[in-house]
C-alpha atoms as a PDB file:
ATOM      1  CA  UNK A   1      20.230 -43.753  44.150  1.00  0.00           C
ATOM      2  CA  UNK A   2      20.110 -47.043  42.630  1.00  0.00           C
ATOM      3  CA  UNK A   3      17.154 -45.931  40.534  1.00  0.00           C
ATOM      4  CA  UNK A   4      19.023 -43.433  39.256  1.00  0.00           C
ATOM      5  CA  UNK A   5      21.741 -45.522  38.030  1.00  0.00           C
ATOM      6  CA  UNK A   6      20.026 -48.061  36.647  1.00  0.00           C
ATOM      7  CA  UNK A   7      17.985 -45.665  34.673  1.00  0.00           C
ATOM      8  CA  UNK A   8      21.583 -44.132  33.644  1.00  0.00           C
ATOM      9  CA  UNK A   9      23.122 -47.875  32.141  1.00  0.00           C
ATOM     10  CA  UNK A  10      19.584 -48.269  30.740  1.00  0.00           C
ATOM     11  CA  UNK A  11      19.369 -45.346  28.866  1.00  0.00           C
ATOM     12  CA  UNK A  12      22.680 -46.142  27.601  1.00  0.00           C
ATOM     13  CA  UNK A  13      21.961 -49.637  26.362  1.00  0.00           C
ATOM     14  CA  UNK A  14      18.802 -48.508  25.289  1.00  0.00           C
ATOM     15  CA  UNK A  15      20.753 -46.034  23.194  1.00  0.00           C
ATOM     16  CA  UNK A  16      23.098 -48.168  21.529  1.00  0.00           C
ATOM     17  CA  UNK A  17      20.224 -51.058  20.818  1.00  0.00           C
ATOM     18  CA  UNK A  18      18.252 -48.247  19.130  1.00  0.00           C
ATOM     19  CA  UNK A  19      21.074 -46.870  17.213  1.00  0.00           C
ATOM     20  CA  UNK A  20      22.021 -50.204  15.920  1.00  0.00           C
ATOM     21  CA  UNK A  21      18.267 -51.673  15.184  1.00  0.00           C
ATOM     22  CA  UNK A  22      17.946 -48.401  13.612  1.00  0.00           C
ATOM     23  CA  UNK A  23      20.968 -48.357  11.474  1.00  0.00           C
ATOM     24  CA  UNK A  24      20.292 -52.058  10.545  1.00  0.00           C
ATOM     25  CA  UNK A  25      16.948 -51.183   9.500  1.00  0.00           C
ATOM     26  CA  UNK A  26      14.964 -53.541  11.660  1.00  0.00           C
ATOM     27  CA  UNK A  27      13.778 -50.908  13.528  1.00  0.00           C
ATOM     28  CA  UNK A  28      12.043 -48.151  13.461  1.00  0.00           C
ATOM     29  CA  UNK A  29      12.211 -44.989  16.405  1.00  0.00           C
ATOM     30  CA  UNK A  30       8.539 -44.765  17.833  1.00  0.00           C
ATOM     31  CA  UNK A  31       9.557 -41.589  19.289  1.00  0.00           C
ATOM     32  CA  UNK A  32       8.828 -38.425  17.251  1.00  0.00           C
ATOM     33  CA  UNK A  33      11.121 -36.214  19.893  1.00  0.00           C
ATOM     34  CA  UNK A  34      13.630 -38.798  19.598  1.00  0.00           C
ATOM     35  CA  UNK A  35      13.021 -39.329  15.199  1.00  0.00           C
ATOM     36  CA  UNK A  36      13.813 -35.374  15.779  1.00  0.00           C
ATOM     37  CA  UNK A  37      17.087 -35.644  17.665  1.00  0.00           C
ATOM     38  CA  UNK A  38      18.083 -38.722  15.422  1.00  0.00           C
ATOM     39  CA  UNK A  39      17.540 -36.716  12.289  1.00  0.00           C
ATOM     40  CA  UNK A  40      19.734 -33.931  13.416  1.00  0.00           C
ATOM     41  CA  UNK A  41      22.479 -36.177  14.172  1.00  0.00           C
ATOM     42  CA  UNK A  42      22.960 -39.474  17.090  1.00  0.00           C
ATOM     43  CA  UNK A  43      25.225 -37.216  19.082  1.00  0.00           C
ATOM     44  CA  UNK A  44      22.369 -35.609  19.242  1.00  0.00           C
ATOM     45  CA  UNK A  45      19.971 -38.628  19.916  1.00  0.00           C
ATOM     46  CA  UNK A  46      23.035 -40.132  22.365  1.00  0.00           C
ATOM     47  CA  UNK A  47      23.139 -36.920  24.278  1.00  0.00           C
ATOM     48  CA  UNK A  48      19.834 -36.737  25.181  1.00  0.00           C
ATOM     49  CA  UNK A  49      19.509 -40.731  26.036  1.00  0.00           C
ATOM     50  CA  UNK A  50      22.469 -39.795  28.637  1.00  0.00           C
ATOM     51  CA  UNK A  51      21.934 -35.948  29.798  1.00  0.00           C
ATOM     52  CA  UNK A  52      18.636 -36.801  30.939  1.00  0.00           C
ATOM     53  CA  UNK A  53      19.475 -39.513  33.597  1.00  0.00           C
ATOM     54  CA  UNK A  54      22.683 -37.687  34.938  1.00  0.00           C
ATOM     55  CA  UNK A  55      20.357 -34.705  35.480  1.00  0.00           C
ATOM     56  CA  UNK A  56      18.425 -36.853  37.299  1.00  0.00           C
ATOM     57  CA  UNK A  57      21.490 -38.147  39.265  1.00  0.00           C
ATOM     58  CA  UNK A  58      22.306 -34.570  40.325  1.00  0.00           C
ATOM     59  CA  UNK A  59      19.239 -33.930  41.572  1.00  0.00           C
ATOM     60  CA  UNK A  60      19.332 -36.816  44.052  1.00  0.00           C
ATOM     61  CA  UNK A  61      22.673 -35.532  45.214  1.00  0.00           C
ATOM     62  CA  UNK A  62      21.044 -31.923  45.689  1.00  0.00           C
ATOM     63  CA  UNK A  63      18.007 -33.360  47.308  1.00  0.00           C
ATOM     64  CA  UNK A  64      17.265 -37.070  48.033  1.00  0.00           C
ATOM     65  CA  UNK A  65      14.426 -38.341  46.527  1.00  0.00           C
ATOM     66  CA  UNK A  66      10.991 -38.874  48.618  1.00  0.00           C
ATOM     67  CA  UNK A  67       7.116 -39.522  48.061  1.00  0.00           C
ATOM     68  CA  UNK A  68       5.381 -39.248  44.727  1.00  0.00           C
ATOM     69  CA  UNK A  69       8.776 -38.110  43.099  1.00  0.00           C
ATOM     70  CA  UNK A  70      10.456 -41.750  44.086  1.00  0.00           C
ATOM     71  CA  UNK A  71       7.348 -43.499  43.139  1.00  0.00           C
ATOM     72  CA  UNK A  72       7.684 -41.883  39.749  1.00  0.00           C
ATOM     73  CA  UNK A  73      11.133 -42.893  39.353  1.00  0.00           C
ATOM     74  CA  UNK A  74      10.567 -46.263  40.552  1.00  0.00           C
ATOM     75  CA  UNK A  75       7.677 -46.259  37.779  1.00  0.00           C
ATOM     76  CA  UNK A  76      10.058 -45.081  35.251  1.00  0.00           C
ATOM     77  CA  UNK A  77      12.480 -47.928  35.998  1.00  0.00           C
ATOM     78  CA  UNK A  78       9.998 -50.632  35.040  1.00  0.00           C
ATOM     79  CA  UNK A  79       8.327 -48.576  31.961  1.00  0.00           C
ATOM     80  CA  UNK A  80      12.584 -48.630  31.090  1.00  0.00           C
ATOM     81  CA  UNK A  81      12.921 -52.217  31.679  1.00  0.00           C
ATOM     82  CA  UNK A  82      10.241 -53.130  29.646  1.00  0.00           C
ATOM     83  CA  UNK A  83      11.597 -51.008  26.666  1.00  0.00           C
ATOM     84  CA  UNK A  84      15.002 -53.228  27.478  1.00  0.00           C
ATOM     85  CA  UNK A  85      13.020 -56.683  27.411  1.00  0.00           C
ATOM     86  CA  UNK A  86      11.468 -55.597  23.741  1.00  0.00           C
ATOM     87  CA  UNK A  87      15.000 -54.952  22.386  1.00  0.00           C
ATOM     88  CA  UNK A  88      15.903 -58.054  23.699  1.00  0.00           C
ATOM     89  CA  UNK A  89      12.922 -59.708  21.792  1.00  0.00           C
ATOM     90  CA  UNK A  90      13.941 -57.929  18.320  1.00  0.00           C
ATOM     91  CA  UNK A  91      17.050 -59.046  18.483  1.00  0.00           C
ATOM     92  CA  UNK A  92      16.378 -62.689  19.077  1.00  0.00           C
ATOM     93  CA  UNK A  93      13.638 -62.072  16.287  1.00  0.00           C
ATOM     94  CA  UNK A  94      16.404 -60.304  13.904  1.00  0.00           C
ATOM     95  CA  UNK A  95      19.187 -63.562  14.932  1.00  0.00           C
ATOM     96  CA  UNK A  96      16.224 -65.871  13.878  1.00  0.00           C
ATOM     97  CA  UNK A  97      15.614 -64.049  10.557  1.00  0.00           C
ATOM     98  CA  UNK A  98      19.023 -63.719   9.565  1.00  0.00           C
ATOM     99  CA  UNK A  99      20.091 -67.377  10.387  1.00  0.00           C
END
């Protein structure tokens, strides 16, 4: 369960990080499925980054999750953190740039 909410608040922060990288122009989306979803609009891009996890959330509530499925969530956690540390290292590279 706590999986699934971390992977909830990190899609979320991962959201808003990308959306204001993007807009600043320091970043780029390396995404093409997300590129398409921020093309057609951030709601878009915003409900996606949020849908997903929740889904995710109800499933556990339907059917607690075991074996190869938790592993795969647990695997998805750090693959998320990860994406979380490199935001955190463009924006201390974009506070160094602009100071």
């Amino acid at each position: 369960m706590r999986f699934c909410l971390f992977l909830l608040i990190a899609g979320v922060v991962d959201a808003v990080m990308s959306h204001l990288g993007i807009v600043s122009g320091f970043i780029e989306e390396g995404n093409p499925v997300m590129q398409f979803f921020i093309a057609k609009g951030w709601s878009y891009f915003y409900l996606i980054k949020i849908f997903l996890p929740l889904t995710l959330l109800g499933l556990f509530y339907l059917r607690p999750l075991k074996g190869w499925i938790r592993t795969l969530l647990i695997s998805t956690c750090v693959l998320y953190f990860s994406v979380l540390v490199y935001h955190m290292v463009w924006i201390v590279l974009y506070l160094n740039t602009s100071s």
